[in-house]
N, C-alpha and C. Protein backbone atom coordinates (compact mmCIF):
# COMPACT_ATOMS: atom_id res chain seq x y z
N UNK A 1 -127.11 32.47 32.02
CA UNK A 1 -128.54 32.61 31.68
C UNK A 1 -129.37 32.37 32.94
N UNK A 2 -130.39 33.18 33.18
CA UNK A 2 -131.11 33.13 34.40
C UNK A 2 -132.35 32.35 34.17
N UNK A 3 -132.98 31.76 34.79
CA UNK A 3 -134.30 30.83 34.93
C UNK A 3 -135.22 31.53 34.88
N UNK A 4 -136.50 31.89 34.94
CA UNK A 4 -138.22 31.89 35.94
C UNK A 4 -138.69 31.03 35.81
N UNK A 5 -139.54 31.26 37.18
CA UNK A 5 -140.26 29.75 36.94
C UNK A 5 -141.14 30.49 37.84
N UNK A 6 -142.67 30.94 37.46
CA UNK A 6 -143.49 31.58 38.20
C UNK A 6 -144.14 30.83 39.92
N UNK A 7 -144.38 31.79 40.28
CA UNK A 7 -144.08 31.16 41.62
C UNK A 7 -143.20 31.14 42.49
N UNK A 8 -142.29 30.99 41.94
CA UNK A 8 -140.75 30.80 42.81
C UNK A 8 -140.48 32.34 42.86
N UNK A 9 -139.94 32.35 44.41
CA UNK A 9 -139.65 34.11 45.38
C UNK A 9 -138.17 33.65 45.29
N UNK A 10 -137.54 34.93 44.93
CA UNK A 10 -135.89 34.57 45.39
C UNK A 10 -135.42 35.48 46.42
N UNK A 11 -134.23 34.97 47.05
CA UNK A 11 -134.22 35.62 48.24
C UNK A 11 -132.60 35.11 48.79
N UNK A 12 -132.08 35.38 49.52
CA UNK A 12 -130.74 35.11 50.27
C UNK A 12 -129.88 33.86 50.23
N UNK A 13 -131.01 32.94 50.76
CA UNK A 13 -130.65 31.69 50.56
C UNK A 13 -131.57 31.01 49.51
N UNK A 14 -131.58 31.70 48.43
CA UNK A 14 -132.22 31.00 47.23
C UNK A 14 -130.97 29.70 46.72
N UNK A 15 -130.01 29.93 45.92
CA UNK A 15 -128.53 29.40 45.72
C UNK A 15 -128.54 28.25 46.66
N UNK A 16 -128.59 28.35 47.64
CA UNK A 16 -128.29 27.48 48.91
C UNK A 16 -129.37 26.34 48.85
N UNK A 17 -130.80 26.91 48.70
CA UNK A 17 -131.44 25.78 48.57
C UNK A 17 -131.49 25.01 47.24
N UNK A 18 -131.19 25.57 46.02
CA UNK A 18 -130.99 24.67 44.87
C UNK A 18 -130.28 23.66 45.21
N UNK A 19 -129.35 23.97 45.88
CA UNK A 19 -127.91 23.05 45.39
C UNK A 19 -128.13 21.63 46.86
N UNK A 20 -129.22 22.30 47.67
CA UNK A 20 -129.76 21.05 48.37
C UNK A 20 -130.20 20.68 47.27
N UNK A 21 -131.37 20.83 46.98
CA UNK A 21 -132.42 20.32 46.21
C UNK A 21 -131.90 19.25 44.78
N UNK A 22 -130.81 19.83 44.06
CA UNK A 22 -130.04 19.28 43.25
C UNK A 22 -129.37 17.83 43.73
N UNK A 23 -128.70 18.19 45.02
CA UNK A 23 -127.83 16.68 45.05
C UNK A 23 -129.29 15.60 45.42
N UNK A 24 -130.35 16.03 46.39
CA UNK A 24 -131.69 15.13 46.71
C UNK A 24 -132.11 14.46 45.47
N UNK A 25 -132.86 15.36 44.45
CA UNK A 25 -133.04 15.39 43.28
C UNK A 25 -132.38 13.88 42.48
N UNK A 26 -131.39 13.72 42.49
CA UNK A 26 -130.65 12.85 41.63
C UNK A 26 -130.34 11.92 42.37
N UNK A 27 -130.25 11.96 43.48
CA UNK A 27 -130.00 11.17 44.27
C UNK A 27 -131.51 10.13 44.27
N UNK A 28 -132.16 10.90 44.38
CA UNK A 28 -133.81 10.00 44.87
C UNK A 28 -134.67 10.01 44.01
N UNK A 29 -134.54 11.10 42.62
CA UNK A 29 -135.78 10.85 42.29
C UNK A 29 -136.43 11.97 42.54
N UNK A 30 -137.33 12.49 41.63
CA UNK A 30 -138.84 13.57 41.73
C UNK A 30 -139.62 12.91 42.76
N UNK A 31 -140.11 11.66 43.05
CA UNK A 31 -141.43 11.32 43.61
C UNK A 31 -140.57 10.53 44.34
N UNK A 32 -139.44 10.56 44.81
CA UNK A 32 -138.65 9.97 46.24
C UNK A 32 -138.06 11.07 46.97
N UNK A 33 -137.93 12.44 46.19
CA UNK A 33 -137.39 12.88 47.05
C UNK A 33 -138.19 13.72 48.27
N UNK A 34 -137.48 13.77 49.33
CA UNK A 34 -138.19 14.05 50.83
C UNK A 34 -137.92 15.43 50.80
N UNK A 35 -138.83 16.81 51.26
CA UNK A 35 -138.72 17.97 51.70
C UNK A 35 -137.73 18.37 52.15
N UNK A 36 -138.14 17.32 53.23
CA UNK A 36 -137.10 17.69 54.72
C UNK A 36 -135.81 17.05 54.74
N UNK A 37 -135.54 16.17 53.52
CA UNK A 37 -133.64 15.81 53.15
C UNK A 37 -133.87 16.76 52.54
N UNK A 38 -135.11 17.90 51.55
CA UNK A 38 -133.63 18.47 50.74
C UNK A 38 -133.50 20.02 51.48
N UNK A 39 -134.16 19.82 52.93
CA UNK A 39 -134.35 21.52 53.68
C UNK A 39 -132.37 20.99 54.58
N UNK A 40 -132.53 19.72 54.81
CA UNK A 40 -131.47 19.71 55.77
C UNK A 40 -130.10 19.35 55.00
N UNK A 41 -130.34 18.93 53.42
CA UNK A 41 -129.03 19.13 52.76
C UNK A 41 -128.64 20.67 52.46
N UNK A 42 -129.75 21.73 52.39
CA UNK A 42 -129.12 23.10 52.17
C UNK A 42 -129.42 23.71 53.41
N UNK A 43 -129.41 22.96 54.38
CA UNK A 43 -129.10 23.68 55.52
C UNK A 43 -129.89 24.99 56.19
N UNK A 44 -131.16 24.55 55.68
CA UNK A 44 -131.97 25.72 55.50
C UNK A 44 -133.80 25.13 56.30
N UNK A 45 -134.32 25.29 57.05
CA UNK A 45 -135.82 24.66 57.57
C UNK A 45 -136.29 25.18 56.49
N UNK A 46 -137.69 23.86 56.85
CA UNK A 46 -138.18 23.82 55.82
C UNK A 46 -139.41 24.98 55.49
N UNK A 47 -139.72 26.39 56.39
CA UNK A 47 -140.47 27.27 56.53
C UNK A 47 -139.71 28.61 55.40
N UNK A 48 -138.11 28.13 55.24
CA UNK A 48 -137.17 28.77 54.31
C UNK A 48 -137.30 28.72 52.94
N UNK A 49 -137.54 26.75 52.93
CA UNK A 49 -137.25 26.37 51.73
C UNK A 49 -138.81 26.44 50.96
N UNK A 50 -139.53 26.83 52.22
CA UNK A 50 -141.66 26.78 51.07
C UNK A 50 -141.18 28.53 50.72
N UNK A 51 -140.32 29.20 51.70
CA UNK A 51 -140.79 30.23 51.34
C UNK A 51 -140.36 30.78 50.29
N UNK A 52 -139.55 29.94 49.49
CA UNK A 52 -138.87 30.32 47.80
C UNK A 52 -139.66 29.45 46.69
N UNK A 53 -140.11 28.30 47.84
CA UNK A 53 -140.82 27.41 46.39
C UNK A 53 -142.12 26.84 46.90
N UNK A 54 -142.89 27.20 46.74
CA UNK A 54 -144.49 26.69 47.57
C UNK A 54 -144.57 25.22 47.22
N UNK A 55 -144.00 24.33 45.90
CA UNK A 55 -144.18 22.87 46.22
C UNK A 55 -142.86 22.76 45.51
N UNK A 56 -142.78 21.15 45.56
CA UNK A 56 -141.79 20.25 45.32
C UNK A 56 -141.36 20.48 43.78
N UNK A 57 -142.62 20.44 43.06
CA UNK A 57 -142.49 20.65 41.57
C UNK A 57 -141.83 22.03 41.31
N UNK A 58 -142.12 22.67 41.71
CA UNK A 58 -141.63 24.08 41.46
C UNK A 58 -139.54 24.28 41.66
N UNK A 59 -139.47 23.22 42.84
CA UNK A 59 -137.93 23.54 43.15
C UNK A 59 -137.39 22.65 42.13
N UNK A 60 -138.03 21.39 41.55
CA UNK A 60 -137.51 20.53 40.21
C UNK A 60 -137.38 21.45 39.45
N UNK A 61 -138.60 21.90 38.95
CA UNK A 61 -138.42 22.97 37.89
C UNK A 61 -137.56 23.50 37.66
N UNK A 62 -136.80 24.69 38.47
CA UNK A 62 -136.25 25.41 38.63
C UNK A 62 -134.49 25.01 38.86
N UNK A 63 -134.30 23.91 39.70
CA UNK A 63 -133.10 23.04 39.86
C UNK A 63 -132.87 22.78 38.51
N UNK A 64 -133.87 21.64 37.50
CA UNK A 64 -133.57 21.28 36.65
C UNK A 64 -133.27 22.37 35.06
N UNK A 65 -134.15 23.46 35.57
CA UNK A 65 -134.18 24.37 34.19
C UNK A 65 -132.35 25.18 34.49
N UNK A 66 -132.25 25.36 35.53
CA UNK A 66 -131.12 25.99 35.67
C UNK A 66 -129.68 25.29 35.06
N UNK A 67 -129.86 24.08 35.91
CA UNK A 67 -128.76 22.69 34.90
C UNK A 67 -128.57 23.08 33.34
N UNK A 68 -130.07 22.74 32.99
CA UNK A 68 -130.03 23.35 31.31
C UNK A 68 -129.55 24.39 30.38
N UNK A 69 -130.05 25.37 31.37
CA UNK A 69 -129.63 26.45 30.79
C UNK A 69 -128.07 26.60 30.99
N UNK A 70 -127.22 26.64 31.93
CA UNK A 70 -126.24 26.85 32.52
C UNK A 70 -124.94 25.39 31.09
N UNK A 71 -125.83 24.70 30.72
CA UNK A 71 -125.21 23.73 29.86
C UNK A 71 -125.40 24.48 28.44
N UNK A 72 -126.69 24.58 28.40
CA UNK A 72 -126.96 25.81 26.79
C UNK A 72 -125.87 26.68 26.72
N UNK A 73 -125.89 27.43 27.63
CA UNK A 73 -124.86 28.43 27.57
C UNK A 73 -123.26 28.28 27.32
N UNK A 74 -122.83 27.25 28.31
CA UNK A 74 -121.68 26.93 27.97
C UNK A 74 -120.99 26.48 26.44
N UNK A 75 -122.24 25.50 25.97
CA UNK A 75 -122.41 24.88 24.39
C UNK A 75 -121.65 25.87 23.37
N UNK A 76 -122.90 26.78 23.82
CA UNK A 76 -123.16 28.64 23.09
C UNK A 76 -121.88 28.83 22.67
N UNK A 77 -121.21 29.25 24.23
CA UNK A 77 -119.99 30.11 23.65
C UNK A 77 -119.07 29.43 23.03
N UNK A 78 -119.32 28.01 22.75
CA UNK A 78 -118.10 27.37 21.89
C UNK A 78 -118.36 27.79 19.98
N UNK A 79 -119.56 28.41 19.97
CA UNK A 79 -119.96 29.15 18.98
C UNK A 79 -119.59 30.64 18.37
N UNK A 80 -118.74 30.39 17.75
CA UNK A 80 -117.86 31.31 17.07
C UNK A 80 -118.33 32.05 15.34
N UNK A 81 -119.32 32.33 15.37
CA UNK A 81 -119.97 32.63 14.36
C UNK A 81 -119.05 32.83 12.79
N UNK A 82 -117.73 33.73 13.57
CA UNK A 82 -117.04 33.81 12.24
C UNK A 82 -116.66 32.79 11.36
N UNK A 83 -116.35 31.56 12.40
CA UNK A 83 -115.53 30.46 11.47
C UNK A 83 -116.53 29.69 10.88
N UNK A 84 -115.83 28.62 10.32
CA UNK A 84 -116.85 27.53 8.94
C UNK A 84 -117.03 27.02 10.12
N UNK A 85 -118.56 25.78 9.42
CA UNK A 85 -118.63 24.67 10.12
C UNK A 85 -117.87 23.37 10.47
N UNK A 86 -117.33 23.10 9.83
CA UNK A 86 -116.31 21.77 10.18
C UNK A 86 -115.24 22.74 11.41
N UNK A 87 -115.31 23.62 11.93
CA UNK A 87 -114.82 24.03 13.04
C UNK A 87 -115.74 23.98 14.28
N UNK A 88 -116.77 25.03 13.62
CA UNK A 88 -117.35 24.90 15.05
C UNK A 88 -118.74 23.70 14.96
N UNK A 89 -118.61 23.08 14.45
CA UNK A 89 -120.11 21.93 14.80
C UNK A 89 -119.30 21.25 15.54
N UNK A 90 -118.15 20.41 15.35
CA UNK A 90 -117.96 19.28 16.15
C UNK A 90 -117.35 19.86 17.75
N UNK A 91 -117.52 21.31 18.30
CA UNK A 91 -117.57 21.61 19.75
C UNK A 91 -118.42 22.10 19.99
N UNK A 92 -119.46 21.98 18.98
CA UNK A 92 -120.96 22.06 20.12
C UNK A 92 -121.12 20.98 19.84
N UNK A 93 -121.19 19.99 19.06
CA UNK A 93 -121.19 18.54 19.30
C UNK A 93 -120.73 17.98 20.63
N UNK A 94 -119.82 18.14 20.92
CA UNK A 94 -118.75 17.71 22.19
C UNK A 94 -119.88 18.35 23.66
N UNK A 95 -119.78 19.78 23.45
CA UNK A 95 -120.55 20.29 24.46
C UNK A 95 -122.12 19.60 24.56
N UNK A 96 -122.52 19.53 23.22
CA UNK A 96 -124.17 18.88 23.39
C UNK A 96 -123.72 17.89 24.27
N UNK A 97 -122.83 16.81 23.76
CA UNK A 97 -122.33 15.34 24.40
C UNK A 97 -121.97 15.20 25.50
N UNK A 98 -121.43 16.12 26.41
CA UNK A 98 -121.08 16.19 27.61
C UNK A 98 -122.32 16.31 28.88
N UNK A 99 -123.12 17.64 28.19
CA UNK A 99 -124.46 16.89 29.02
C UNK A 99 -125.55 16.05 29.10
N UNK A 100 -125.89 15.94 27.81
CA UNK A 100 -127.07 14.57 27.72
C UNK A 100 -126.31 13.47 28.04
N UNK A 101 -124.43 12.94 28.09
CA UNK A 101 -124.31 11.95 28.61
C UNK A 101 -123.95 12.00 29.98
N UNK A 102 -124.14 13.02 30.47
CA UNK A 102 -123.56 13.17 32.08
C UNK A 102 -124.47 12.35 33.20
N UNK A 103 -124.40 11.97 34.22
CA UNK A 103 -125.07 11.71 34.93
C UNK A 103 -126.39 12.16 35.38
N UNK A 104 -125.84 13.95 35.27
CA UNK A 104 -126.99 14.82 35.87
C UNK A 104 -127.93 14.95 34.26
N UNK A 105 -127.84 15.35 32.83
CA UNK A 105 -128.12 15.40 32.28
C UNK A 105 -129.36 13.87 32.07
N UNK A 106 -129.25 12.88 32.65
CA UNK A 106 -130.05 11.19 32.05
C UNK A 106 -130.70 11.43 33.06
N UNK A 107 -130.24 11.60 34.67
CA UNK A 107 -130.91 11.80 35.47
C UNK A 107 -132.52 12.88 35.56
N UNK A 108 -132.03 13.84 34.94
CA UNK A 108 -133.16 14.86 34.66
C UNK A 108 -133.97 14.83 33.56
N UNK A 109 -133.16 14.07 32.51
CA UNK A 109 -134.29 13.49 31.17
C UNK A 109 -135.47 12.39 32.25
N UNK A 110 -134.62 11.08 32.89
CA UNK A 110 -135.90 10.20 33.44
C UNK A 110 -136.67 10.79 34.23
N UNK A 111 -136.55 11.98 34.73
CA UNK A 111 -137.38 12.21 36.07
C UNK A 111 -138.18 13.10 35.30
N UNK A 112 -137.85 13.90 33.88
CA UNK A 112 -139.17 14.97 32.84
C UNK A 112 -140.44 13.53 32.88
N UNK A 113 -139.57 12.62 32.17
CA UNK A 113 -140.28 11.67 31.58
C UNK A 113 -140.93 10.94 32.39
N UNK A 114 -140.60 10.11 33.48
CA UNK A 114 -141.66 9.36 34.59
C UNK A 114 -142.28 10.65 35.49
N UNK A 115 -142.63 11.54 35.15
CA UNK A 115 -143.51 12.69 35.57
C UNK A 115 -144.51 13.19 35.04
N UNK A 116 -144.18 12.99 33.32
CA UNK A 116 -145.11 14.07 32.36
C UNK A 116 -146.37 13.81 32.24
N UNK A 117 -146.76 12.44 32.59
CA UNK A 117 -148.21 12.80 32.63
C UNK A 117 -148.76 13.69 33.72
N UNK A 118 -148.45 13.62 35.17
CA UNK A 118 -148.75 13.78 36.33
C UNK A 118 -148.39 15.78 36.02
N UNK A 119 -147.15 16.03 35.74
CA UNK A 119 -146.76 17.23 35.91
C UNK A 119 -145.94 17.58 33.94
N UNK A 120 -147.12 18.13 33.20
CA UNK A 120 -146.70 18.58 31.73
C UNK A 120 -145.44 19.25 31.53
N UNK A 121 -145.90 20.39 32.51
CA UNK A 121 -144.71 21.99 32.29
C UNK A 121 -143.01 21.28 32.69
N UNK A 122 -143.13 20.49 33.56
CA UNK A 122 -141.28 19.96 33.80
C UNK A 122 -141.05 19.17 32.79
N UNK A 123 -141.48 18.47 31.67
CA UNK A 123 -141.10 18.23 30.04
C UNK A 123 -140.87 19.88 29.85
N UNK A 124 -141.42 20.12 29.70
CA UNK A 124 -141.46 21.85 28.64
C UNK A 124 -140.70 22.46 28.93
N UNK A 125 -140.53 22.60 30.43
CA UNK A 125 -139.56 23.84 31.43
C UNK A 125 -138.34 23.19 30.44
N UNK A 126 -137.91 22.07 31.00
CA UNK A 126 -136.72 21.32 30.06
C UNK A 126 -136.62 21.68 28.97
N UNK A 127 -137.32 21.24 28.52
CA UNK A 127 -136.96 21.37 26.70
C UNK A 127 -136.85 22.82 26.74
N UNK A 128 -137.63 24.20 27.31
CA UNK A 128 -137.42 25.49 27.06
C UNK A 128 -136.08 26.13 27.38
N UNK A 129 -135.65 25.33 28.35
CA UNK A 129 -134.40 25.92 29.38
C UNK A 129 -133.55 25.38 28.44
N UNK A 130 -133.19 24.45 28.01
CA UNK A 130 -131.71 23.89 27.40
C UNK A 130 -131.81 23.63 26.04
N UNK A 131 -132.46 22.73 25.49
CA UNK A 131 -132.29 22.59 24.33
C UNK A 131 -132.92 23.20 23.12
N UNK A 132 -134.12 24.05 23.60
CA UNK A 132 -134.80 25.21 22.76
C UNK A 132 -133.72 25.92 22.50
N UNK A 133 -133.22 26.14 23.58
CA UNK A 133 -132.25 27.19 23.60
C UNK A 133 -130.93 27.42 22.61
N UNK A 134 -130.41 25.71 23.04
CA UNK A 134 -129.20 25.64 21.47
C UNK A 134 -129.96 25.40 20.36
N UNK A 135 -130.64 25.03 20.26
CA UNK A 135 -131.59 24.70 19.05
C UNK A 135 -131.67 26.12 18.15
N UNK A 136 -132.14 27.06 18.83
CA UNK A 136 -131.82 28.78 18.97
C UNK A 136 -131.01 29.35 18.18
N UNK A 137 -129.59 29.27 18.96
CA UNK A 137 -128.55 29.90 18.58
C UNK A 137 -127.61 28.62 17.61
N UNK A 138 -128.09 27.46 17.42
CA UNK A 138 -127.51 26.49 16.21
C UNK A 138 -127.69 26.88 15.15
N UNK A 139 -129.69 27.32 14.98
CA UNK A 139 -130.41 27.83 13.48
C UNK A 139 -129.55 29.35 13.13
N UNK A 140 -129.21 30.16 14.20
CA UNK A 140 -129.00 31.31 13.93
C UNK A 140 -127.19 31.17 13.53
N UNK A 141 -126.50 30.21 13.79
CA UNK A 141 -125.44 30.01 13.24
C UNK A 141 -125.49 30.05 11.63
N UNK A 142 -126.01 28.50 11.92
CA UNK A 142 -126.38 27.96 10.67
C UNK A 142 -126.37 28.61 9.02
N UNK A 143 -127.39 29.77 9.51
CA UNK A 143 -127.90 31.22 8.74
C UNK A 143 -126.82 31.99 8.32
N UNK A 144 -126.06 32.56 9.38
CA UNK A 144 -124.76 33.54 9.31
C UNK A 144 -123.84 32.31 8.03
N UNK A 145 -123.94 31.11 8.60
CA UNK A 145 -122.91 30.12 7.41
C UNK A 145 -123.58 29.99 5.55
N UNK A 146 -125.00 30.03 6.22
CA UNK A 146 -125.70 30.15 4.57
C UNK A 146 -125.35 31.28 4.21
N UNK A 147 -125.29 32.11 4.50
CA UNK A 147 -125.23 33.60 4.12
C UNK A 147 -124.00 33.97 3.53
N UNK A 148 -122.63 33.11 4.38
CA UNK A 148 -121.38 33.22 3.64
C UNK A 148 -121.12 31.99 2.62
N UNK A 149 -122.27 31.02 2.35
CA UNK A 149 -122.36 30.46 1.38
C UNK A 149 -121.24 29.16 1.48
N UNK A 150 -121.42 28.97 3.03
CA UNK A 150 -120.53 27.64 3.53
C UNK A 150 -121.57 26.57 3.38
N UNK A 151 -122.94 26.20 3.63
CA UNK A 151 -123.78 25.05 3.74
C UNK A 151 -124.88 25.93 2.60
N UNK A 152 -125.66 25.26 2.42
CA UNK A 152 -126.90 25.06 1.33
C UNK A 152 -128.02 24.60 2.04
N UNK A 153 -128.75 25.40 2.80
CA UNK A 153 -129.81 24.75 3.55
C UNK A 153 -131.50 25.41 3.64
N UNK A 154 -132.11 25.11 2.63
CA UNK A 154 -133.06 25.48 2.83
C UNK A 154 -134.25 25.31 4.11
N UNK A 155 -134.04 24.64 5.14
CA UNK A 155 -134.76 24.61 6.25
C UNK A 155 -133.88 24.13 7.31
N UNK A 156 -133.49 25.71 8.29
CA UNK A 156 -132.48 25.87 9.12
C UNK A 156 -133.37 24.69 10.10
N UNK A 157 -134.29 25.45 11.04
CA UNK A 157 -134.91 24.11 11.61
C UNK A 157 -134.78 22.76 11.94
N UNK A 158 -135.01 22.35 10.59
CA UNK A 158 -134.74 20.76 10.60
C UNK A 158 -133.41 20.59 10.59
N UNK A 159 -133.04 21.15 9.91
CA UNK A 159 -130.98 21.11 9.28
C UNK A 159 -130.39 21.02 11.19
N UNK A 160 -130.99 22.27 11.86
CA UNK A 160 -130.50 21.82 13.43
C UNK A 160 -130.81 20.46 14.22
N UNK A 161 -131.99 20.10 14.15
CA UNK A 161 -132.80 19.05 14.96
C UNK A 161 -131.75 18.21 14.55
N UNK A 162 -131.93 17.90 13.01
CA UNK A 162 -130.87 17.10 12.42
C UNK A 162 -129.61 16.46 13.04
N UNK A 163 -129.20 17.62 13.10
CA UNK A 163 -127.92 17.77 13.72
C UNK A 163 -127.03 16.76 15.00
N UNK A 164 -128.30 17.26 16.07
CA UNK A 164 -128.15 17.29 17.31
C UNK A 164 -128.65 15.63 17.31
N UNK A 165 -129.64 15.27 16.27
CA UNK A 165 -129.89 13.80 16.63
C UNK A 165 -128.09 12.72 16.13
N UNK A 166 -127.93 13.67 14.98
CA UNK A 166 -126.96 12.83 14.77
C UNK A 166 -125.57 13.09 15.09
N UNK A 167 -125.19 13.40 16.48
CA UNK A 167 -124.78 13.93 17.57
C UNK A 167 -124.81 12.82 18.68
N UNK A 168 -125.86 12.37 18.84
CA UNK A 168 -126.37 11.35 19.77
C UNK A 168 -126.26 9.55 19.02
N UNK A 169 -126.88 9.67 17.98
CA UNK A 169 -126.61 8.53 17.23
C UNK A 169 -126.87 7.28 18.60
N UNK A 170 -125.73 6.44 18.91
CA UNK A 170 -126.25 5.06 19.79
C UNK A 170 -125.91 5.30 21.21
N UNK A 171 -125.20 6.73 21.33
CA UNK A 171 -124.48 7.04 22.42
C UNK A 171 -125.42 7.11 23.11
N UNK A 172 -126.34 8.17 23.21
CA UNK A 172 -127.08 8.44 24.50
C UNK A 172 -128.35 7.85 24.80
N UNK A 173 -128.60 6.51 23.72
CA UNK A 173 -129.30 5.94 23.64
C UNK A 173 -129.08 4.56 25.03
N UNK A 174 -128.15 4.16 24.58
CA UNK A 174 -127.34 3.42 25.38
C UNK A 174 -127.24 3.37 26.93
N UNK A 175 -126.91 5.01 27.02
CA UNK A 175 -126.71 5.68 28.17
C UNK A 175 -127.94 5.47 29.16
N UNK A 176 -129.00 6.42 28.41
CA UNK A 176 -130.06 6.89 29.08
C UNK A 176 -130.84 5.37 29.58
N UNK A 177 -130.52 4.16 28.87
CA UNK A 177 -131.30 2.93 28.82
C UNK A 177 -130.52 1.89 30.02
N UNK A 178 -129.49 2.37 30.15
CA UNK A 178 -128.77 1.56 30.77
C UNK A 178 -127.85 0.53 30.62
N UNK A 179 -127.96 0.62 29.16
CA UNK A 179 -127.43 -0.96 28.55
C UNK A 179 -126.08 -0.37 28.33
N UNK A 180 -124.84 0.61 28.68
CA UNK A 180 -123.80 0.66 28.56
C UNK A 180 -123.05 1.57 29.09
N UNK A 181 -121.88 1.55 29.66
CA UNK A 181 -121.17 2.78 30.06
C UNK A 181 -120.70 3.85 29.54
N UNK A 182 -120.73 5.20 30.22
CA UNK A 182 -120.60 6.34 29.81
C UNK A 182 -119.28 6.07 28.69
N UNK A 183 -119.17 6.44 27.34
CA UNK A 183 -118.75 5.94 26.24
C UNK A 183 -117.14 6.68 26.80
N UNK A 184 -116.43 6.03 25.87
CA UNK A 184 -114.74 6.31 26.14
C UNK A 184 -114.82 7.52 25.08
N UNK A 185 -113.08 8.15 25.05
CA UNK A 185 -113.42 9.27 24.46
C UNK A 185 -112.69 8.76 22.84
N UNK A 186 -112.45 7.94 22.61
CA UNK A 186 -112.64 6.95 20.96
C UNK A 186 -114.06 7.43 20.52
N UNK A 187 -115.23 6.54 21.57
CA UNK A 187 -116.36 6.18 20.50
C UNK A 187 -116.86 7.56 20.59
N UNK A 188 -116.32 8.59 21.56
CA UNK A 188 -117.51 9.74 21.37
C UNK A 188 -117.01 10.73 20.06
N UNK A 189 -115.36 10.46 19.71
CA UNK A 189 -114.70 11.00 18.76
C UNK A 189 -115.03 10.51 17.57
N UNK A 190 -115.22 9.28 17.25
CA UNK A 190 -115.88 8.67 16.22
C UNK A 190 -117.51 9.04 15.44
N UNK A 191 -118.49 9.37 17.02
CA UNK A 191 -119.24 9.80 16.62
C UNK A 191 -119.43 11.02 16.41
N UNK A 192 -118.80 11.72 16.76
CA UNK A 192 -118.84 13.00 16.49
C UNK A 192 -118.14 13.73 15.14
N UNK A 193 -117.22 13.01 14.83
CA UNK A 193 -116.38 12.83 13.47
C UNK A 193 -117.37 12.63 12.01
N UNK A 194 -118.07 11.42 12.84
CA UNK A 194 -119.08 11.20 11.72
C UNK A 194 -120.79 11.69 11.47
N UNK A 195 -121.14 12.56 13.45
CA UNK A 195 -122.22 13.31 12.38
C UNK A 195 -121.68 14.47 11.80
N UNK A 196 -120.81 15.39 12.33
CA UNK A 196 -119.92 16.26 11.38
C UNK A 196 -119.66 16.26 9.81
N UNK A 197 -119.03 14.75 9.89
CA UNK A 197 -119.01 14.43 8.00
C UNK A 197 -120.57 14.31 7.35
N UNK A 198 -121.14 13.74 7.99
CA UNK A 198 -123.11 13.07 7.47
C UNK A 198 -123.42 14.30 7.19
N UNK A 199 -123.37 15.45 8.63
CA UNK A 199 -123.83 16.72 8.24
C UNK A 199 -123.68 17.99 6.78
N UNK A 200 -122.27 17.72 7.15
CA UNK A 200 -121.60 18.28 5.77
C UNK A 200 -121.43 18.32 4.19
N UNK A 201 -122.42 16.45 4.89
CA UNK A 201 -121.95 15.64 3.04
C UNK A 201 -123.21 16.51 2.54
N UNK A 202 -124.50 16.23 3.48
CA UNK A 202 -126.18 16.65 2.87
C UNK A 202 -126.08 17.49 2.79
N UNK A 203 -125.41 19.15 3.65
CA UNK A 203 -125.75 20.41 3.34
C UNK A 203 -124.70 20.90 3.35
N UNK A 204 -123.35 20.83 3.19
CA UNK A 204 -122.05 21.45 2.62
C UNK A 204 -122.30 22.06 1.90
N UNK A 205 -121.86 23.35 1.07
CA UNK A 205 -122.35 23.84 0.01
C UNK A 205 -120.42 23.98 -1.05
């Protein structure tokens, strides 16, 4: 899945400067990170790196929407429309779980969030790039399963949001807060076992 992010020119060494910008990014912080570490981590001056992204916000944007999407997508294809749900929820479960608990995934939630007053659109870019996105193709599952008369759900919508919160349950709560380590693969099986069953019990059909 490809990004825009208006403003941003692409060009040769576009690629090259993300993937500066990415390791800076997480490394330091939105409002720590330096231009000129992230022109000399992609190896690129910094007359290169304005000339794809005229400010700082713009290469977040775009670094971070790409992460997202590139995670949406992967989620996606564990989405197999033909089969029931007790197949395919608990591997987009797994896939949701792999990036909101990843490093890069907490990293790019705190830096939407200690930003959004200052800069709105990098909340939004986020939420548009990744999780609009499964949110998307979850409801449109969902539908194809009502339709073969596997779940009973009168409001796909919520039935997704649903979902995905109880997906997360204490895990990424934990995570994102600091108060515990990236979970073993017991508790993430446990939880995932059990929003699967929660899910199934309310709208199983």
């Amino acid at each position: 899945m490809e990004t825009e992010t208006a403003g941003v020119r692409r060009g040769r060494k576009f690629e090259q400067v993300l993937e500066g910008a990415r390791s800076i990014f997480l490394r330091d912080g939105f409002e720590g990170a330096n231009v000129d570490d992230i022109a000399r981590a992609a190896g690129v001056s910094k007359a290169t790196l304005y000339s794809y992204f005229p400010d700082k916000r713009l290469l977040f944007m775009e670094m971070a929407s790409r992460q997202c999407a590139l995670q949406a997508d992967e989620a996606m294809l564990k989405i197999d429309p033909s089969r029931p749900p007790a197949e395919v929820l608990p591997l987009v479960a797994r896939s949701f779980l792999k990036f909101v608990l990843s490093e890069m995934g907490q990293r790019i939630f705190r830096i939407c969030i200690a930003e959004a007053d200052r800069f709105p659109d990098l909340g939004r870019q986020f939420y548009q790039s990744g999780p609009m996105t499964m949110r998307g193709k979850l409801v449109t599952y969902l539908a194809t399963a009502r339709d073969r008369g596997e779940v009973a759900i009168d409001d796909l919508e919520l039935a997704a949001d649903q979902f995905t919160e109880l997906c997360k349950a204490s895990l990424w709560t934990r995570c994102v807060f600091g108060v515990a380590k990236a979970p073993c693969e017991a508790e993430i099986s446990r939880t995932v076992d059990g929003a699967v069953a929660t899910f199934l019990a309310r709208y199983g059909a």
